[in-house]
C-alpha atoms as a PDB file:
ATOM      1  CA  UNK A   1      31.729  19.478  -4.176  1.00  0.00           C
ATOM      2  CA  UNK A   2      28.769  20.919  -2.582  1.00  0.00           C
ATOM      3  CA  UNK A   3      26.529  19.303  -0.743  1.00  0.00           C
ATOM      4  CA  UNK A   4      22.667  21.506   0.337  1.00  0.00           C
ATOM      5  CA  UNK A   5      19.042  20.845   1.272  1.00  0.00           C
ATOM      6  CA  UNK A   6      17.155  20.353  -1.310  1.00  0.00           C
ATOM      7  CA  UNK A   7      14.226  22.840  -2.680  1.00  0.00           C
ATOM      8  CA  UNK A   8      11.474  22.029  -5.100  1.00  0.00           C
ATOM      9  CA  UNK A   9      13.536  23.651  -7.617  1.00  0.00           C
ATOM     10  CA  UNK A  10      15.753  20.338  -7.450  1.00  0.00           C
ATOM     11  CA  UNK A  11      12.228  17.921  -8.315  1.00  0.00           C
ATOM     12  CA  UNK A  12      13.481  17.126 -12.121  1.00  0.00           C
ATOM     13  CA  UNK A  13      16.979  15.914 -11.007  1.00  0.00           C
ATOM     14  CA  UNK A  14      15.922  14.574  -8.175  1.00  0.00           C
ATOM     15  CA  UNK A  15      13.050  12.258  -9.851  1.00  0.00           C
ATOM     16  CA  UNK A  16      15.523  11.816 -12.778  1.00  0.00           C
ATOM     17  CA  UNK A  17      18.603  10.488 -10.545  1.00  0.00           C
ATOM     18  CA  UNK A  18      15.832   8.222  -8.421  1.00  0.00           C
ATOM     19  CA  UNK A  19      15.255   6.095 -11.928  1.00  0.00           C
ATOM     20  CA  UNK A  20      18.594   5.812 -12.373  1.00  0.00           C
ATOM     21  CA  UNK A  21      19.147   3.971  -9.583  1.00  0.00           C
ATOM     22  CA  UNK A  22      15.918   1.958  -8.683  1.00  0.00           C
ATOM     23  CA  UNK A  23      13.900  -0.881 -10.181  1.00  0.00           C
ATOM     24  CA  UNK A  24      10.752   1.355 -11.138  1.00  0.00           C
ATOM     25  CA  UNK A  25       8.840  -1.164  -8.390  1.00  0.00           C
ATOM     26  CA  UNK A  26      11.111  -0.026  -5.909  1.00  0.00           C
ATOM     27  CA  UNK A  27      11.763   3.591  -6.908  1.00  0.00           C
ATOM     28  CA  UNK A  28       9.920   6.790  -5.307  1.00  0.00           C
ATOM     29  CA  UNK A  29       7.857   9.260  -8.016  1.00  0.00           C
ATOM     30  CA  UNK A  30       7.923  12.617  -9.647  1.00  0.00           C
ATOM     31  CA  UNK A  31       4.639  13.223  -7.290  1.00  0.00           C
ATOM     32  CA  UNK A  32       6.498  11.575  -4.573  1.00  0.00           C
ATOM     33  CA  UNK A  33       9.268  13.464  -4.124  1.00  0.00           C
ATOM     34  CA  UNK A  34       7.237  16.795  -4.520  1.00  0.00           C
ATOM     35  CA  UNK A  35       5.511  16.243  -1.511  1.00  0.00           C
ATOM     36  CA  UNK A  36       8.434  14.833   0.409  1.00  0.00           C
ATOM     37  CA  UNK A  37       9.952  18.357  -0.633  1.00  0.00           C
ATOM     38  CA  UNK A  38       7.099  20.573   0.556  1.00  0.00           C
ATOM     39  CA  UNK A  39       6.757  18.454   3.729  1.00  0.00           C
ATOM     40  CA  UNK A  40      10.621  17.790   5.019  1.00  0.00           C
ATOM     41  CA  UNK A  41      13.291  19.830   2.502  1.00  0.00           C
ATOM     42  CA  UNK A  42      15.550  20.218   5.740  1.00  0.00           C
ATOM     43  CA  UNK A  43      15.906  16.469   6.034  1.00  0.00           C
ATOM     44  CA  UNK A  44      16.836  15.976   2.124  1.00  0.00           C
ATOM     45  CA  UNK A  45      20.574  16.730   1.607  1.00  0.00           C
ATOM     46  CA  UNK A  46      21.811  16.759  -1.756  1.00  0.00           C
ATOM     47  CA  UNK A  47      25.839  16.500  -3.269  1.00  0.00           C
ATOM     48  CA  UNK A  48      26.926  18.441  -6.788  1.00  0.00           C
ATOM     49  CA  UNK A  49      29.872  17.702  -7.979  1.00  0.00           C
ATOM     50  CA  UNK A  50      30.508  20.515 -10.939  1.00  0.00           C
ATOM     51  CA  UNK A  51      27.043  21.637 -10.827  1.00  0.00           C
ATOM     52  CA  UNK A  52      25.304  18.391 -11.172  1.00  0.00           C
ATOM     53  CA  UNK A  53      23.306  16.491  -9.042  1.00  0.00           C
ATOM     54  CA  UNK A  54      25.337  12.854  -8.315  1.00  0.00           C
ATOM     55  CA  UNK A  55      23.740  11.526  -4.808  1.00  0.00           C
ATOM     56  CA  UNK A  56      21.303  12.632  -2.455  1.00  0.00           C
ATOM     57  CA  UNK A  57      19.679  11.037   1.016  1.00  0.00           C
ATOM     58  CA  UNK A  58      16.273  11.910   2.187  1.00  0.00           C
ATOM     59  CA  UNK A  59      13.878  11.033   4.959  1.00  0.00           C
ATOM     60  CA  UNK A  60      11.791  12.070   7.906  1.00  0.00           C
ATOM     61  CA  UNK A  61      11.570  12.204  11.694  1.00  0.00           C
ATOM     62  CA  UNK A  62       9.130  10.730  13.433  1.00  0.00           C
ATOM     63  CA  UNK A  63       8.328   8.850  17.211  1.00  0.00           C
ATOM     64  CA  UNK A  64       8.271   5.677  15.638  1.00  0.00           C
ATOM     65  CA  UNK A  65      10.821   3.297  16.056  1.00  0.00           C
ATOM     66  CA  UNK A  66      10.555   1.157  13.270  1.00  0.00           C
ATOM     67  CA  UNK A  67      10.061   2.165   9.641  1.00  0.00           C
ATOM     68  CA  UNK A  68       7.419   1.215   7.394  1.00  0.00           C
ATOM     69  CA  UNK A  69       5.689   1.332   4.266  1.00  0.00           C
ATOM     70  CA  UNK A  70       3.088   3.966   5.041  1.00  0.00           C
ATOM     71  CA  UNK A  71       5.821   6.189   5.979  1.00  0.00           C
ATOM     72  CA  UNK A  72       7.356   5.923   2.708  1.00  0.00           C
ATOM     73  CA  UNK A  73       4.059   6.847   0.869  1.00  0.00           C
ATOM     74  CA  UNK A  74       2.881   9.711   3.325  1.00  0.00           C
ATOM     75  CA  UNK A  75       4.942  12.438   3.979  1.00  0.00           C
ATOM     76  CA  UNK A  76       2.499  13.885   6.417  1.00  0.00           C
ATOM     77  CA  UNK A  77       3.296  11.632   9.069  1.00  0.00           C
ATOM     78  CA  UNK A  78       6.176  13.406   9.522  1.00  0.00           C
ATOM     79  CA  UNK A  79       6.956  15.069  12.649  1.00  0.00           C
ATOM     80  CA  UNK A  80       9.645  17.640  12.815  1.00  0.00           C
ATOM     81  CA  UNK A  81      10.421  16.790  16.620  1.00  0.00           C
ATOM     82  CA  UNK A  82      10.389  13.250  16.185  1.00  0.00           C
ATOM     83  CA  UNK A  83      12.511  11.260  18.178  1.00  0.00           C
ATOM     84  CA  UNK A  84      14.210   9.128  14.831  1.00  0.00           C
ATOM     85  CA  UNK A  85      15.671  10.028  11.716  1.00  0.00           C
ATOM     86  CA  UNK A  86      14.020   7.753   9.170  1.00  0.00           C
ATOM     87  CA  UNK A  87      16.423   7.035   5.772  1.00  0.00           C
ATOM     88  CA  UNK A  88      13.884   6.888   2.900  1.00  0.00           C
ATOM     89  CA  UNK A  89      16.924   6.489   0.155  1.00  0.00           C
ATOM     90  CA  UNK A  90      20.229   6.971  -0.282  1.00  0.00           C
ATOM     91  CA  UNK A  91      21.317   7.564  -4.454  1.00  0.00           C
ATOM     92  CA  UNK A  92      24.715   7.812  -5.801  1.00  0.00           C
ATOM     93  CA  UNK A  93      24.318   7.862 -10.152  1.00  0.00           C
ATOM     94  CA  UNK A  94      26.083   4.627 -11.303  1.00  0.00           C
ATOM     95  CA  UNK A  95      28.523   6.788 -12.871  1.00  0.00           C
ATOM     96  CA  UNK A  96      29.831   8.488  -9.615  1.00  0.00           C
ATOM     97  CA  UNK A  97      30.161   5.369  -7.106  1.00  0.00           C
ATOM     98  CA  UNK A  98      32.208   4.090  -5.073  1.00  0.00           C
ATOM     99  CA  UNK A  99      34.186   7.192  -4.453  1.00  0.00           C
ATOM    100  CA  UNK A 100      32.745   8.269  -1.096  1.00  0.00           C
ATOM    101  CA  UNK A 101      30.221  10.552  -2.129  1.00  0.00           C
ATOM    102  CA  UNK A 102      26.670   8.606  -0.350  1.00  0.00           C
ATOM    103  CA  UNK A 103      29.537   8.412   2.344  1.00  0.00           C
ATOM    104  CA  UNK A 104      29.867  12.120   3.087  1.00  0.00           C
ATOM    105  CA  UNK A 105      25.783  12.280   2.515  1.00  0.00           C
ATOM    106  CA  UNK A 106      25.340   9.818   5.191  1.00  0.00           C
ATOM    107  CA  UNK A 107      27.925  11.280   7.615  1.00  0.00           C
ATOM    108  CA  UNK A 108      25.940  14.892   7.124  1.00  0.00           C
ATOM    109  CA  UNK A 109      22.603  13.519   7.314  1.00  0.00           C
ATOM    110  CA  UNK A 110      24.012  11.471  10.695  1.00  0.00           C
ATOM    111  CA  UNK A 111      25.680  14.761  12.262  1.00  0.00           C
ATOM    112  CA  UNK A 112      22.475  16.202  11.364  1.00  0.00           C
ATOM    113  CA  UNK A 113      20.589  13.933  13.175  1.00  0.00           C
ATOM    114  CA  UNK A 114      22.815  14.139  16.506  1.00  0.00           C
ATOM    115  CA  UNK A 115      22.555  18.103  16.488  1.00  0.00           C
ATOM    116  CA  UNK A 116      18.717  18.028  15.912  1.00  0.00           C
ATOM    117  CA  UNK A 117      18.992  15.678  18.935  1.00  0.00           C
ATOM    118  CA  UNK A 118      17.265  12.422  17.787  1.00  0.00           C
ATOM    119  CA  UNK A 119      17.400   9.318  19.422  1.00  0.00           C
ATOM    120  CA  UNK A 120      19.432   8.021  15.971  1.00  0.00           C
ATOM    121  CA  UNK A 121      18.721   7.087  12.967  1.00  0.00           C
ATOM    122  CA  UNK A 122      17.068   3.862  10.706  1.00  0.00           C
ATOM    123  CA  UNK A 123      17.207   2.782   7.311  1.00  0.00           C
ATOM    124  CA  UNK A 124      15.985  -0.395   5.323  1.00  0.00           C
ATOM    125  CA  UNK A 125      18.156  -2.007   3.098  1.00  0.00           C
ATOM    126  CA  UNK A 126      18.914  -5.145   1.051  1.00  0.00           C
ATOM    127  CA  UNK A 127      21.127  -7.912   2.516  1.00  0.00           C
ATOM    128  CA  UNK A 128      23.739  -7.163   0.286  1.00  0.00           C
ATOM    129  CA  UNK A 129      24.528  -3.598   1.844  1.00  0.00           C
ATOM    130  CA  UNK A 130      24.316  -4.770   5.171  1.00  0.00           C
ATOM    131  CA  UNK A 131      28.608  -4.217   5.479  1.00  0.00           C
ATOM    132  CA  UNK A 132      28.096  -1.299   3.929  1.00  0.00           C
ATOM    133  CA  UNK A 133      26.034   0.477   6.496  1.00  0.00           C
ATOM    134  CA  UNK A 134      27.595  -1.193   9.920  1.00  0.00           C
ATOM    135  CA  UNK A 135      30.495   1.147   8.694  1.00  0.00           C
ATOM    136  CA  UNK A 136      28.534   4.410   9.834  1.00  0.00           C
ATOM    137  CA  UNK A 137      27.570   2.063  12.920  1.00  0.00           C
ATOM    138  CA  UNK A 138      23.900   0.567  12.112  1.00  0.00           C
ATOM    139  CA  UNK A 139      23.184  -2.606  13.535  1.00  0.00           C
ATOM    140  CA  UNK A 140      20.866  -5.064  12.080  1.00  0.00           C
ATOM    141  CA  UNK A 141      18.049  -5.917  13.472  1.00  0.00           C
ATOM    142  CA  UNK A 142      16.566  -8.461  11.090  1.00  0.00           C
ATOM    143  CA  UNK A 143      14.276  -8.527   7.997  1.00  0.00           C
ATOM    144  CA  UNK A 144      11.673  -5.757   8.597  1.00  0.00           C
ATOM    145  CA  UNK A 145       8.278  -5.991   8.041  1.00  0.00           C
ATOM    146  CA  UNK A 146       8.286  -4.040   4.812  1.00  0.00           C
ATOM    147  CA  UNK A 147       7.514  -5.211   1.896  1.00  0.00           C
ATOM    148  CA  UNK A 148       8.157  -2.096  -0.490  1.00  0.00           C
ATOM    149  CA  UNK A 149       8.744  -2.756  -4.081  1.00  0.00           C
ATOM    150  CA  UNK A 150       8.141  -6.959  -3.153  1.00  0.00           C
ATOM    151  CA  UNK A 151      12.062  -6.643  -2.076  1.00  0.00           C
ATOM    152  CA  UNK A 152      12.877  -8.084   1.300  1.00  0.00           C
ATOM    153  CA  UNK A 153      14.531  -5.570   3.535  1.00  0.00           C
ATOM    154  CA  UNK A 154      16.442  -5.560   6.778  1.00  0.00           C
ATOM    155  CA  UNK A 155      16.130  -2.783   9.361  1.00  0.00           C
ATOM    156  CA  UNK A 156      19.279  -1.159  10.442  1.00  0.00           C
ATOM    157  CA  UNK A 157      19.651   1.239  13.632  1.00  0.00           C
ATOM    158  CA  UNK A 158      22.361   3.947  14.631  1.00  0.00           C
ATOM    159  CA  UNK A 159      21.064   4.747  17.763  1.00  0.00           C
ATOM    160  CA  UNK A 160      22.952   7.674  19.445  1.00  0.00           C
ATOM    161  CA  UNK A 161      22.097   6.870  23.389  1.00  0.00           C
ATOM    162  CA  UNK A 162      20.621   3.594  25.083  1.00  0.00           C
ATOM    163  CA  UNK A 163      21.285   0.398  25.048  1.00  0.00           C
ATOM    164  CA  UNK A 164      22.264  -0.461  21.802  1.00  0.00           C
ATOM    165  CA  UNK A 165      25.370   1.954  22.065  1.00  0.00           C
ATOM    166  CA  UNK A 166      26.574   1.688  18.701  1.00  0.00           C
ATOM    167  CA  UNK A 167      27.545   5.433  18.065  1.00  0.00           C
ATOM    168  CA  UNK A 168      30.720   5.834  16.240  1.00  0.00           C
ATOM    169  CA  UNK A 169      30.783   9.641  16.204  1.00  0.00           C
END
């Protein structure tokens, strides 16, 4: 197993492995994920297992708290000293899940996070993987006001210091 940042070498497997897990109204482009690469490739961590690409986990930092749609569809508002760690996606290929592997991508991209000294991280996700993220520590705080895709979503935080104290690391 390795898992790396990503370059734009990556684009074709990267777009490729994003339709194989999203609806196409939910799922990030080609175009997309070529500017989120030339924008944030140190915050897009990627897992090989025998050369090929079977999960990755991107997203930016910014000052904002919550995340929202605009941030999915312009990479420039990121901000490389931003106080959060957004999660844009997380993608395992059917074929490869439920053996750990977004696991160890989440657990890297959260370590990450904590060394680049963030106030923690946030993600959006369906009701059914609300279990599934309170493992790493998230808390939900409720349907967010996104409305990506026409999916309802529900914020999650790991915050690493405050109030919330939910840091399992």
């Amino acid at each position: 197993m390795i898992i790396r940042k990503a370059t734009l070498d990556d684009l074709d497997d990267i777009a490729n492995l994003e339709r194989e897990c999203f609806p196409v109204n939910e799922a990030a482009t080609k175009d997309d994920f070529r500017e989120r690469l030339k924008t944030y490739p140190n915050h897009f961590l990627l897992l090989f297992l025998e050369g090929k690409l079977v999960a990755f986990i991107d997203g930016f930092c910014t000052d904002d708290a919550d995340l929202t749609d605009e941030m999915y569809e312009n990479p420039n508002l990121h901000d490389e000293s931003g106080d959060w760690q957004m999660i844009f996606g997380i993608n395992t290929h059917p074929d490869y899940r439920m053996q750990g592997n977004a696991s160890k991508l989440m657990d890297c991209f959260i370590i990450q996070a904590k060394q680049e000294k963030r106030l923690g991280v946030v993600l959006t996700c369906k009701k059914e993987l609300l279990d599934y993220y309170s493992k790493f520590g998230f808390v939900d705080e409720g349907i967010s006001e996104s409305v990506h895709g026409g999916v309802v979503w529900n914020q999650m935080r790991l915050a690493f210091k405050g109030e919330l104290g939910c840091n399992r690391y």
